[in-house]
N, C-alpha and C. Protein backbone atom coordinates (compact mmCIF):
# COMPACT_ATOMS: atom_id res chain seq x y z
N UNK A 1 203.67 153.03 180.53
CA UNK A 1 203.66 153.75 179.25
C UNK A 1 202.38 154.55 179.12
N UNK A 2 202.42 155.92 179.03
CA UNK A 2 201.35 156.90 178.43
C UNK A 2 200.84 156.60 177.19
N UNK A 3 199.72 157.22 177.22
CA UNK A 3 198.95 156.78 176.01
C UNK A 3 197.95 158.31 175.60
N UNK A 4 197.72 158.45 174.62
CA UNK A 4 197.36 160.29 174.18
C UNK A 4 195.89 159.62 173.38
N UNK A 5 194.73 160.08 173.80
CA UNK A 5 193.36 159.73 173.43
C UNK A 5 192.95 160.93 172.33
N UNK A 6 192.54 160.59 171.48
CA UNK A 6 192.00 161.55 170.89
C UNK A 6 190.68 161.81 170.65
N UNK A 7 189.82 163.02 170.90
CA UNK A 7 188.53 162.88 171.08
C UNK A 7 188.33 163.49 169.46
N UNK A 8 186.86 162.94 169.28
CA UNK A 8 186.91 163.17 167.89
C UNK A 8 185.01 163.91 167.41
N UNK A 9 185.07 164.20 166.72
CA UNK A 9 183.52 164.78 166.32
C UNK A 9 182.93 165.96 165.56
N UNK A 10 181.91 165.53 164.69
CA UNK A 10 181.50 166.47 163.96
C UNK A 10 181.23 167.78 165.09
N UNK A 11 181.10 169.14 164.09
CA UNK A 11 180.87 170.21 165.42
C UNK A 11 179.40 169.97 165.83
N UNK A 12 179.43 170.38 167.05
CA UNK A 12 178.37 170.31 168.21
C UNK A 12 178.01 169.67 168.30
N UNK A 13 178.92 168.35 168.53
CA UNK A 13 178.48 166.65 168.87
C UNK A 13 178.50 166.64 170.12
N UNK A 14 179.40 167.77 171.01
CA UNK A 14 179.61 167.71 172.32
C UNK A 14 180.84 167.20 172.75
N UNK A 15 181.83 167.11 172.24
CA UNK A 15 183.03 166.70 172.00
C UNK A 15 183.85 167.73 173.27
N UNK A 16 183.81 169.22 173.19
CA UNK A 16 184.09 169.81 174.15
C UNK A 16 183.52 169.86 175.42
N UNK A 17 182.67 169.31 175.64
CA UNK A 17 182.06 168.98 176.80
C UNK A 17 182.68 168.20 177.34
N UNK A 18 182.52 166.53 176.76
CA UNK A 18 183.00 165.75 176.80
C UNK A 18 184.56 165.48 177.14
N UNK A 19 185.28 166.51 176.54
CA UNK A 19 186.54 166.55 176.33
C UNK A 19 186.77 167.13 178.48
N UNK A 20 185.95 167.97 178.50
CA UNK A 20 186.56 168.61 179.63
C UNK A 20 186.03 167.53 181.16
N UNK A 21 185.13 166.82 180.77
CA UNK A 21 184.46 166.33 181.81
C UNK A 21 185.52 165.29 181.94
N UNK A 22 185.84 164.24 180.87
CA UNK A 22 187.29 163.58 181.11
C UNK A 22 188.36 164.81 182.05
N UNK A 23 188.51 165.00 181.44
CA UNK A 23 189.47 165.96 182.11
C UNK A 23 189.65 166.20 183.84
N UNK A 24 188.03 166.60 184.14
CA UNK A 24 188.12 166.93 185.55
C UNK A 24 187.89 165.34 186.75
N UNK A 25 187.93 164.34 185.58
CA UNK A 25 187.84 163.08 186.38
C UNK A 25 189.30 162.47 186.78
N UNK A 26 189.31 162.64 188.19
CA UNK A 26 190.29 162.36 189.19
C UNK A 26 190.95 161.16 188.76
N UNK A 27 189.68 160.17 188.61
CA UNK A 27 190.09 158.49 188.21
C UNK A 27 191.20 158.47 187.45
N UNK A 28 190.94 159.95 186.13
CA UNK A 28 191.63 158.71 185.20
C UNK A 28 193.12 159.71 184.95
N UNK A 29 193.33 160.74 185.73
CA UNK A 29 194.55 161.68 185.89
C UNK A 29 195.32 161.91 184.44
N UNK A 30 193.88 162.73 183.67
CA UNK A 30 194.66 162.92 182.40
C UNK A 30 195.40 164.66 182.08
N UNK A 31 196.18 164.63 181.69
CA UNK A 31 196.87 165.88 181.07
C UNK A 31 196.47 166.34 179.79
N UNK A 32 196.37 167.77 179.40
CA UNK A 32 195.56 167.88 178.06
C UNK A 32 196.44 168.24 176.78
N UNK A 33 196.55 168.22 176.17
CA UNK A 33 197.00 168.30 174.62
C UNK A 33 196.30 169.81 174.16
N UNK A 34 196.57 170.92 174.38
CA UNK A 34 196.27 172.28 174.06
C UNK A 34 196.92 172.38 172.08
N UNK A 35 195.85 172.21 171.16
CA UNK A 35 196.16 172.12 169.89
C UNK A 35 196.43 173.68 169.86
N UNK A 36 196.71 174.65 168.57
CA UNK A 36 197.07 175.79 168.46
C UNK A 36 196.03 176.40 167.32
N UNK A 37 195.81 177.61 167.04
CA UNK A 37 194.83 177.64 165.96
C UNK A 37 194.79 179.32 165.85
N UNK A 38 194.89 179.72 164.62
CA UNK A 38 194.85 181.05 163.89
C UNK A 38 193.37 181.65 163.89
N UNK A 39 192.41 180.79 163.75
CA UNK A 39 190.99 181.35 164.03
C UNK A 39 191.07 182.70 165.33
N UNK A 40 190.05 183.31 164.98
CA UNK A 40 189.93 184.46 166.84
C UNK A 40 188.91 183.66 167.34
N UNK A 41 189.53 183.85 168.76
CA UNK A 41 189.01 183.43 170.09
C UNK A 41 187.21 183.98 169.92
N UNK A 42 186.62 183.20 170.64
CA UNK A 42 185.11 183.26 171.00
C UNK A 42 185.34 183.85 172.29
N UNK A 43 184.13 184.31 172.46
CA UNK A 43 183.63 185.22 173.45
C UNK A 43 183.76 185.01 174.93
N UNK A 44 183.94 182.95 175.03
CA UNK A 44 183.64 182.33 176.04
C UNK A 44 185.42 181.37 175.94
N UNK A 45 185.85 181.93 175.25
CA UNK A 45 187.44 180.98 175.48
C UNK A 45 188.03 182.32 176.59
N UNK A 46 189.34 180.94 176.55
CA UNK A 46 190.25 181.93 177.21
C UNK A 46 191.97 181.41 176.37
N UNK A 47 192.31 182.10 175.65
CA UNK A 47 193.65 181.34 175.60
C UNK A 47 194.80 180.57 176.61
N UNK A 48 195.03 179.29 175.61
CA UNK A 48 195.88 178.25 176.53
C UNK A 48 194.35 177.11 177.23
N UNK A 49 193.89 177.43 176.52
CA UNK A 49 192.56 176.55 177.27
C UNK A 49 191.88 175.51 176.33
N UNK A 50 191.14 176.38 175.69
CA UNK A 50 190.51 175.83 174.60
C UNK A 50 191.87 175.06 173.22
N UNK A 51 192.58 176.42 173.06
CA UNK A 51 193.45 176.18 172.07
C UNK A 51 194.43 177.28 172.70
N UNK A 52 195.60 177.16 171.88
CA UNK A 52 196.64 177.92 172.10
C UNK A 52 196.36 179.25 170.34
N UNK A 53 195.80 180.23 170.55
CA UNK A 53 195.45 181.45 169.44
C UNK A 53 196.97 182.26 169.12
N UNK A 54 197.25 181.74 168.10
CA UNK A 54 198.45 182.73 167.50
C UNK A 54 198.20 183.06 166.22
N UNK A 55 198.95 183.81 165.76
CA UNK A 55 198.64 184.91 164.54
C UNK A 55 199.52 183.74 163.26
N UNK A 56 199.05 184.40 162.40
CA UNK A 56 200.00 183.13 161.16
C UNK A 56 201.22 183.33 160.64
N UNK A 57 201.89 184.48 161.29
CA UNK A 57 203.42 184.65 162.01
C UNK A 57 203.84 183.86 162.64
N UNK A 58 203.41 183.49 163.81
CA UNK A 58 203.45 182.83 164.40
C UNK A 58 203.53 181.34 164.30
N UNK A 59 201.99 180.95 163.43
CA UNK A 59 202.44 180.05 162.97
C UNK A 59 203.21 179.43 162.03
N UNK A 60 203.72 180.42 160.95
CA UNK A 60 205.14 179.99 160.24
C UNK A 60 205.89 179.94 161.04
N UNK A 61 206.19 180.33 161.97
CA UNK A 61 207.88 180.42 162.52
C UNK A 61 207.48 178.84 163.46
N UNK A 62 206.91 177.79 163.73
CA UNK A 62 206.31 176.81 164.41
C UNK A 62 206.66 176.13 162.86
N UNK A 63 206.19 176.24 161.89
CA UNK A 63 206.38 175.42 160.63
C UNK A 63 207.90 174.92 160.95
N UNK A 64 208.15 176.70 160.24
CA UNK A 64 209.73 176.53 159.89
C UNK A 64 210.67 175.65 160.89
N UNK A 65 210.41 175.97 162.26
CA UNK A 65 211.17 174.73 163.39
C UNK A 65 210.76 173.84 162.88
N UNK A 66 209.93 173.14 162.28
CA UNK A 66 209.91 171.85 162.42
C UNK A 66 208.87 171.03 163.23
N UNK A 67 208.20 171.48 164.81
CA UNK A 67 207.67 170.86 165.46
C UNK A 67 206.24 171.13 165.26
N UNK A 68 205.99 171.20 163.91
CA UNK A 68 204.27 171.02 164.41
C UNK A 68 203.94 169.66 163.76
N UNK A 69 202.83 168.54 163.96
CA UNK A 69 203.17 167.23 163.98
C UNK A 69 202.04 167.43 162.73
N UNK A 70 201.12 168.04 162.57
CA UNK A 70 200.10 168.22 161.89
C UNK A 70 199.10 169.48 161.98
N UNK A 71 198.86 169.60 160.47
CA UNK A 71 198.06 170.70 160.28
C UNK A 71 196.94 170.67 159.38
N UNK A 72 195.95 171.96 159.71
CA UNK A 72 194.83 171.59 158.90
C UNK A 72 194.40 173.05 158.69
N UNK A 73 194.23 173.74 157.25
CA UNK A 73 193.17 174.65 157.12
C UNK A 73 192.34 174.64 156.69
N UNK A 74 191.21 175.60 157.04
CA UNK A 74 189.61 175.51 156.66
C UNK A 74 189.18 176.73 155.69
N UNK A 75 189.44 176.88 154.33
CA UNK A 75 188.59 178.14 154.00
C UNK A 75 187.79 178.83 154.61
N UNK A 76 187.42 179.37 155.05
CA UNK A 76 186.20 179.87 155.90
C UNK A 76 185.80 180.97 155.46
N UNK A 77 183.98 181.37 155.37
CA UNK A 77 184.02 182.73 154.69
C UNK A 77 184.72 184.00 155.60
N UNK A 78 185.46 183.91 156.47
CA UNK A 78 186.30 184.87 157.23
C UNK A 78 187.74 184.93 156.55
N UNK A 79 188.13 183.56 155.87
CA UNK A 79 189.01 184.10 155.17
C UNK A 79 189.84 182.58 155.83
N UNK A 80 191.24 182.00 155.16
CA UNK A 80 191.76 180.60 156.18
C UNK A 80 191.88 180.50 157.52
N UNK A 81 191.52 179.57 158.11
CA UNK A 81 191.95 179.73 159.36
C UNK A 81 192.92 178.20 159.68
N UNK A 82 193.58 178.06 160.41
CA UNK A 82 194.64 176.60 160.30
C UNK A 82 194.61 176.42 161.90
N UNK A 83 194.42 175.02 162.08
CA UNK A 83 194.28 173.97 163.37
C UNK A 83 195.74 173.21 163.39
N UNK A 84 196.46 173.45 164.09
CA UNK A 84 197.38 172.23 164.09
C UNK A 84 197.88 172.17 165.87
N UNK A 85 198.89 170.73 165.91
CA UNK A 85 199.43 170.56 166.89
C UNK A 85 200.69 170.31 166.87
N UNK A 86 201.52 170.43 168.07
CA UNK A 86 202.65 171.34 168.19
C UNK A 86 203.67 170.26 168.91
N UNK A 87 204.54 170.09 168.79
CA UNK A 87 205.74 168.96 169.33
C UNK A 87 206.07 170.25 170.41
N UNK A 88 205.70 170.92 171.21
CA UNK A 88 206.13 171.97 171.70
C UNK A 88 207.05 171.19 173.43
N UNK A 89 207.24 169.74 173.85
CA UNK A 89 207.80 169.97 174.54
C UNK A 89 207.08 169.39 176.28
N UNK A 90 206.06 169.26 175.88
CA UNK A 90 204.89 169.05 176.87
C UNK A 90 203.93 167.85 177.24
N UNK A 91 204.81 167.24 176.04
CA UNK A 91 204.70 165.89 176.09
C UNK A 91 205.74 164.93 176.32
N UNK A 92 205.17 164.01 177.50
CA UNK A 92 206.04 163.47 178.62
C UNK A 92 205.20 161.42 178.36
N UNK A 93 205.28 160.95 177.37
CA UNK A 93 204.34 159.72 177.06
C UNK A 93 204.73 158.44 177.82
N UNK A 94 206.17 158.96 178.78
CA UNK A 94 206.73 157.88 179.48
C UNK A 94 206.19 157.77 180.82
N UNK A 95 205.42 158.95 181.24
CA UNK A 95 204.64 159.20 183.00
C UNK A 95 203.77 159.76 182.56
N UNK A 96 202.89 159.65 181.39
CA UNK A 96 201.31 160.39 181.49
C UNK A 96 200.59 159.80 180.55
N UNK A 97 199.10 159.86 180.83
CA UNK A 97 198.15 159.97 179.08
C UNK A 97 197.47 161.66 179.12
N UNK A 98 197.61 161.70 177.84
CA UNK A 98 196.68 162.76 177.49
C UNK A 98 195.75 162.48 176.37
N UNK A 99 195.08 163.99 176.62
CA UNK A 99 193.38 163.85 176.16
C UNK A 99 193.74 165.31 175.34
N UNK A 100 193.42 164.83 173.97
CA UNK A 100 193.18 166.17 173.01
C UNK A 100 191.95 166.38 172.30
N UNK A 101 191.67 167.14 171.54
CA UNK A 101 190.75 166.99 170.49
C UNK A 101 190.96 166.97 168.99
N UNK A 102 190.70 166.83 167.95
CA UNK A 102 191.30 166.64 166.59
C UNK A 102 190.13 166.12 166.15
N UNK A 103 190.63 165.93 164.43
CA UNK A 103 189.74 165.55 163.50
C UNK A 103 190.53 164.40 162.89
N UNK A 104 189.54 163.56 162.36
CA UNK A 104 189.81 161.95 161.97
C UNK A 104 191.50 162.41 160.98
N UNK A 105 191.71 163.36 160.50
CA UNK A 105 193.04 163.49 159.77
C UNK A 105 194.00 163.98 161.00
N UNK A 106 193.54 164.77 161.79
CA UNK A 106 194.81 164.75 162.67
C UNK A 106 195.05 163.75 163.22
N UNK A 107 194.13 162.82 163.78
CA UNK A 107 194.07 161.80 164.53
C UNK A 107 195.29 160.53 163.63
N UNK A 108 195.21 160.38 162.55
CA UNK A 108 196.17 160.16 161.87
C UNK A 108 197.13 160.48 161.76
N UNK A 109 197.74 161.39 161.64
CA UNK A 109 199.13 162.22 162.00
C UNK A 109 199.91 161.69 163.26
N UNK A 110 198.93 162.62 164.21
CA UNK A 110 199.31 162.27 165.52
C UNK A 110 199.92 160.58 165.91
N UNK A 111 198.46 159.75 165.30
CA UNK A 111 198.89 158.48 165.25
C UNK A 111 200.34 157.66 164.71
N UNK A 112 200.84 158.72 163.48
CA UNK A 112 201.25 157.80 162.89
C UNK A 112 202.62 158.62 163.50
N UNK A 113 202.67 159.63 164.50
CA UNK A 113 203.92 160.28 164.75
C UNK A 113 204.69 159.49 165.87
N UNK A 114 203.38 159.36 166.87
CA UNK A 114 203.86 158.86 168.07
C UNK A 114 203.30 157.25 167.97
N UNK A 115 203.27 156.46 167.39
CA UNK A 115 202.64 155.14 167.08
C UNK A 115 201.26 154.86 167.46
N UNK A 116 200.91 153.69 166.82
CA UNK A 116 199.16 153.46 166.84
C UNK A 116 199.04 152.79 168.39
N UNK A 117 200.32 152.16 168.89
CA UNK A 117 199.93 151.68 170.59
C UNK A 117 199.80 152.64 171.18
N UNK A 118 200.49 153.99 171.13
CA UNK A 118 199.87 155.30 172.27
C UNK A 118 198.53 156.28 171.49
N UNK A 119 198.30 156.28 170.63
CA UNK A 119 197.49 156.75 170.29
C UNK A 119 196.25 156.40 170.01
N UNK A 120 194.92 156.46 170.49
CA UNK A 120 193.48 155.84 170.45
C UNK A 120 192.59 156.66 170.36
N UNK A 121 191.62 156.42 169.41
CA UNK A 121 190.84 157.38 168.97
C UNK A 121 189.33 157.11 169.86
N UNK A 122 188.65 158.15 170.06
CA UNK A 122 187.49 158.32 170.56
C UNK A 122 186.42 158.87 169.74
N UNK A 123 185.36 158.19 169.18
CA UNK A 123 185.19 159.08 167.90
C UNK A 123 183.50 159.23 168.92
N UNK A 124 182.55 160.71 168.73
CA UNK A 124 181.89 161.16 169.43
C UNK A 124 180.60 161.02 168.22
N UNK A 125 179.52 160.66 168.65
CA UNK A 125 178.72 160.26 167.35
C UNK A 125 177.24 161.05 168.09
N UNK A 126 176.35 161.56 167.05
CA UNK A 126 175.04 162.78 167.61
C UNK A 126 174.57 162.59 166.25
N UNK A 127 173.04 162.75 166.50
CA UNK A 127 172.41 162.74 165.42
C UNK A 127 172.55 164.57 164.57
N UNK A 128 172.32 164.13 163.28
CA UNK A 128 172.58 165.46 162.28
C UNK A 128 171.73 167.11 162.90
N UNK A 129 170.27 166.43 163.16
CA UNK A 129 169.36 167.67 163.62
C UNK A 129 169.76 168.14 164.20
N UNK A 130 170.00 167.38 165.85
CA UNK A 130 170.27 167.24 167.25
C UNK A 130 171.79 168.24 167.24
N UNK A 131 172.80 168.13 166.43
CA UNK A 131 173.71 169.22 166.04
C UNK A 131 173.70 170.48 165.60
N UNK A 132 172.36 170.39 164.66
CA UNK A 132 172.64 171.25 163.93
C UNK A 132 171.64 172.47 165.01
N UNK A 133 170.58 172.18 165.67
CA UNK A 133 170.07 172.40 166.72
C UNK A 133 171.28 172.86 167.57
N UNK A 134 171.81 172.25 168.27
CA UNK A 134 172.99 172.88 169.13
C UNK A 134 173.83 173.90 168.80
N UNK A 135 174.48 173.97 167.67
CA UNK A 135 175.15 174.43 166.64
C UNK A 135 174.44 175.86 166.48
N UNK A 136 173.01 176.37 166.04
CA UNK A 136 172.74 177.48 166.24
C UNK A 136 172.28 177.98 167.18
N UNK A 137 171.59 177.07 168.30
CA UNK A 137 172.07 177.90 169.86
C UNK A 137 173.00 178.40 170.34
N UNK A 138 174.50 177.46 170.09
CA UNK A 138 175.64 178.49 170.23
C UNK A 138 176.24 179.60 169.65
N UNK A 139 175.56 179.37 168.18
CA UNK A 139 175.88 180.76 167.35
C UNK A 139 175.20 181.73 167.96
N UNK A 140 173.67 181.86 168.23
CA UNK A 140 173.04 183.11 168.65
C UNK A 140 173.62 183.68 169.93
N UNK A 141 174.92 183.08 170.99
CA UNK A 141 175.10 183.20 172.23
C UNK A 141 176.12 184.31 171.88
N UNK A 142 177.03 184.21 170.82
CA UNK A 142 177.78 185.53 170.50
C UNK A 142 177.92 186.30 170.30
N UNK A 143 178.58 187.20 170.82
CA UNK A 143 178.11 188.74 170.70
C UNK A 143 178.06 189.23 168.86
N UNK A 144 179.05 188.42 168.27
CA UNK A 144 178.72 188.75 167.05
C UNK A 144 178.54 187.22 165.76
N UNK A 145 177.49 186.99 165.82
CA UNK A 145 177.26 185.46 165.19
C UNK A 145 177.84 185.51 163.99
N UNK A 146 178.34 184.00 163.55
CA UNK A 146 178.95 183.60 162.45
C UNK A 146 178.63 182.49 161.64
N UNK A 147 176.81 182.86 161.28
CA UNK A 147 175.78 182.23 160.95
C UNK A 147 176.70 181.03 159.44
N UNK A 148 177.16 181.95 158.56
CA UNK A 148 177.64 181.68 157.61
C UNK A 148 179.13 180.48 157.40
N UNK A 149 179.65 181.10 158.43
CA UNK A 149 180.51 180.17 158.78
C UNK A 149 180.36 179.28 159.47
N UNK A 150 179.10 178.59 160.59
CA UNK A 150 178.15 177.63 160.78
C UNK A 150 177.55 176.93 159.83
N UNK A 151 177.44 177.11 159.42
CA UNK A 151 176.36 176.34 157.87
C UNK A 151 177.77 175.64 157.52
N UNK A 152 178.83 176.33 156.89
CA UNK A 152 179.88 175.70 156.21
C UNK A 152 180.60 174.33 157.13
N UNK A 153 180.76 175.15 157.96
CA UNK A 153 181.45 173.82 158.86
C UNK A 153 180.82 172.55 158.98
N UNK A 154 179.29 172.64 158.86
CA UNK A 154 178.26 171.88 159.51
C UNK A 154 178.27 171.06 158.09
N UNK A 155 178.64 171.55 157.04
CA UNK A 155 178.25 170.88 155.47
C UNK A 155 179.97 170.40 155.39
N UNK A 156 180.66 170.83 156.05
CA UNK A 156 182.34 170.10 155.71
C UNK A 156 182.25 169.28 156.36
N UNK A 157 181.84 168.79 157.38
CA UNK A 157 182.18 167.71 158.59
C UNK A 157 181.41 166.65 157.81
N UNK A 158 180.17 166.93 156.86
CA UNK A 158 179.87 165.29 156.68
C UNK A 158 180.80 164.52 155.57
N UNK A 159 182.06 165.90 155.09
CA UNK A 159 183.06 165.04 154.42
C UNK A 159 183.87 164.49 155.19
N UNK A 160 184.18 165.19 155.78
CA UNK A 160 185.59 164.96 156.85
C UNK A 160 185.24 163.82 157.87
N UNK A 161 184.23 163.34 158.16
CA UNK A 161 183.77 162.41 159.26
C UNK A 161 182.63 161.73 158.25
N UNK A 162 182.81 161.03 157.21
CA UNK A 162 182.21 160.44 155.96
C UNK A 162 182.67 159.34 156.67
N UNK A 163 181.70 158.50 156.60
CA UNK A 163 181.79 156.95 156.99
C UNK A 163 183.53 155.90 156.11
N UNK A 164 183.19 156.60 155.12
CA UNK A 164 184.56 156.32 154.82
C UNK A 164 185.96 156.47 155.10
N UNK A 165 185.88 157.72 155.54
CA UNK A 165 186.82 158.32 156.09
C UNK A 165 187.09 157.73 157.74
N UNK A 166 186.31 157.39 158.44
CA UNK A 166 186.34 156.86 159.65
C UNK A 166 186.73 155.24 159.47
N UNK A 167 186.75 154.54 158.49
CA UNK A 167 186.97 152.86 158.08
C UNK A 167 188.03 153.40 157.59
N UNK A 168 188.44 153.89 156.77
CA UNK A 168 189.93 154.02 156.12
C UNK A 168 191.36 154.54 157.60
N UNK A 169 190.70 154.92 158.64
CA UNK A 169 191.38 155.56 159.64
C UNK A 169 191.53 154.39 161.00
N UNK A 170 190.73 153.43 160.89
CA UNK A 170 190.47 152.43 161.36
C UNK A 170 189.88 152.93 162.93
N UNK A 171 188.57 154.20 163.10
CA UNK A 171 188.56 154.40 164.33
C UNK A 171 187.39 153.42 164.59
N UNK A 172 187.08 152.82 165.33
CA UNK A 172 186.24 151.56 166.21
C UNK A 172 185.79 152.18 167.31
N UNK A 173 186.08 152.59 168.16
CA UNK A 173 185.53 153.62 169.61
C UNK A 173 184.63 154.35 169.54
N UNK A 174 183.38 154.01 169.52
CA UNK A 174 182.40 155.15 169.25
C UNK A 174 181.44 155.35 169.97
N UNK A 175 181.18 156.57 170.16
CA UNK A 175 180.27 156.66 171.65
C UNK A 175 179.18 157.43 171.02
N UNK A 176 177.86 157.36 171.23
CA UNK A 176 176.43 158.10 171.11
C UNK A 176 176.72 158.73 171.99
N UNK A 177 175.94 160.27 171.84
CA UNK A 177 176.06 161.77 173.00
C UNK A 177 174.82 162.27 172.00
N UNK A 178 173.53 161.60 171.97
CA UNK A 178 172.16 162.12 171.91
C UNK A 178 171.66 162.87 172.86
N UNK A 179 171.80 162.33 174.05
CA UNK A 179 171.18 162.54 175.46
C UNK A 179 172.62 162.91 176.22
N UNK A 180 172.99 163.00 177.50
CA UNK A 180 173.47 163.16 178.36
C UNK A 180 174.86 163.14 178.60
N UNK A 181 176.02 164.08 178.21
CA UNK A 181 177.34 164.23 177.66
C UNK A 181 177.85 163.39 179.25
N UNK A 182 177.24 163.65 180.37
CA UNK A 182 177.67 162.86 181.74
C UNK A 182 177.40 161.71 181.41
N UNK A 183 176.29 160.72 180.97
CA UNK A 183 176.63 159.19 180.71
C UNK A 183 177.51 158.96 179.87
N UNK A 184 177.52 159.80 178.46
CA UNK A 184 178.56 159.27 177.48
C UNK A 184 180.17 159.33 178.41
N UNK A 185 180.16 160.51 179.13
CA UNK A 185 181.61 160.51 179.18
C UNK A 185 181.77 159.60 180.45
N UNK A 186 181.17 158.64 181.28
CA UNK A 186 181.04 157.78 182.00
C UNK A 186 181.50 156.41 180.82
N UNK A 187 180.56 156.54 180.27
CA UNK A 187 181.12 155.32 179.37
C UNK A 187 182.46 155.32 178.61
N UNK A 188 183.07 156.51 178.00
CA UNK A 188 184.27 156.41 177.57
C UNK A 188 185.24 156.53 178.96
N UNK A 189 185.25 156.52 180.30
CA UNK A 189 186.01 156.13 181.50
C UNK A 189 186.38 154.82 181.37
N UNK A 190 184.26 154.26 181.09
CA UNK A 190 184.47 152.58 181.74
C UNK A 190 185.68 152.24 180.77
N UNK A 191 185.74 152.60 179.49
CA UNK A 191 186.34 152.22 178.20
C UNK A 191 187.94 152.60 178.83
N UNK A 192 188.34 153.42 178.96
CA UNK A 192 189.39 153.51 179.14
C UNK A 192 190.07 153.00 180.17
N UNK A 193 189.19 153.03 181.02
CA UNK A 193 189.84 151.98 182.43
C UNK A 193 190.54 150.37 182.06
N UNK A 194 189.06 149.72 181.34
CA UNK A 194 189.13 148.45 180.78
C UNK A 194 190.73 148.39 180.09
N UNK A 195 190.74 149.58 179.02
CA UNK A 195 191.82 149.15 178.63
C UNK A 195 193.19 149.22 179.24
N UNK A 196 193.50 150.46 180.31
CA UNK A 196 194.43 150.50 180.89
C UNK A 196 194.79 148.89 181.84
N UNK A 197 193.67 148.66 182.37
CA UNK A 197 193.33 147.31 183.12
C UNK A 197 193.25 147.45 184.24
């Protein structure tokens, strides 16, 4: 039986790092969970990679079927932008695990779609500075920065990943990524191995 991990984290906890370094580890032969998202692509994506980028045409007609499992929009001073994931078909939970990324409310969804035995949360934990530090190094890397919409995200996540919010969701898995996204994601292996057995 497959099992679908969900990686979890305030922004620039390193979560995408993390996310991909699982990924390219042979050991643990995971398949990825490509979420979908109305935001525009960064400078350094590529669509079908990061996320699957469609227009919000697009994503109504994904509503209206029926298969999106969960969704989320963000005011943003650019105007809404919506995160969700997609029953699209690509999920096979009887011969695989996969590795996505999400937020403690999708992680719920997801959970409660495909049950709490295939679904396990990974929640990615960094100190506030140490983010917020990262966070505008990657803003200045774009050709056109989105200083404003940095700040916001960085001030939503301490709702959305509120200590409460993480006990009410029941995530327990938590990994420090202060230092070295290669030890952390070594340690969420050992973790996942253990549990596979």
């Amino acid at each position: 039986m497959g099992s679908i991990y969900c990686i979890m984290g305030k922004s620039s906890s390193g979560k995408d790092t993390i996310f991909k370094l699982l990924l390219d580890r042979k050991d643990l032969e995971f398949n990825r969970i490509v979420s979908y998202t109305t935001r525009p692509i960064r400078s350094n994506e590529k669509p079908g990679e990061e996320y699957n980028f469609v227009s919000i045409e697009e994503k109504d007609k994904l509503l209206d079927s029926g298969k999106v499992i969960e969704i989320r929009m963000y005011d943003t001073v650019h105007g809404p932008w919506f995160y969700f994931t997609v029953d699209d078909g690509n999920i096979d939970l009887d011969n695989n695990d996969y590795l996505l990324i999400g937020t403690v409310e999708s992680f719920v969804k997801i959970r409660d779609y495909y049950g709490s035995e295939r679904v396990l949360p990974i929640y990615i934990q960094v100190d506030d500075g140490v983010r917020l530090s990262r966070a505008l190094e990657r803003e200045m890397r774009q050709e056109h920065p989105k200083y404003e919409e940095m700040c916001r995200r960085f001030l939503a996540d301490q709702q959305d990943f509120s200590p409460e919010n993480i006990k009410k969701a029941k995530i327990t898995n938590v990994f420090d990524n202060d230092q070295d996204s290669n030890v952390t994601c070594d340690r969420i292996a050992e973790f996942i191995k253990n549990r596979k057995g």
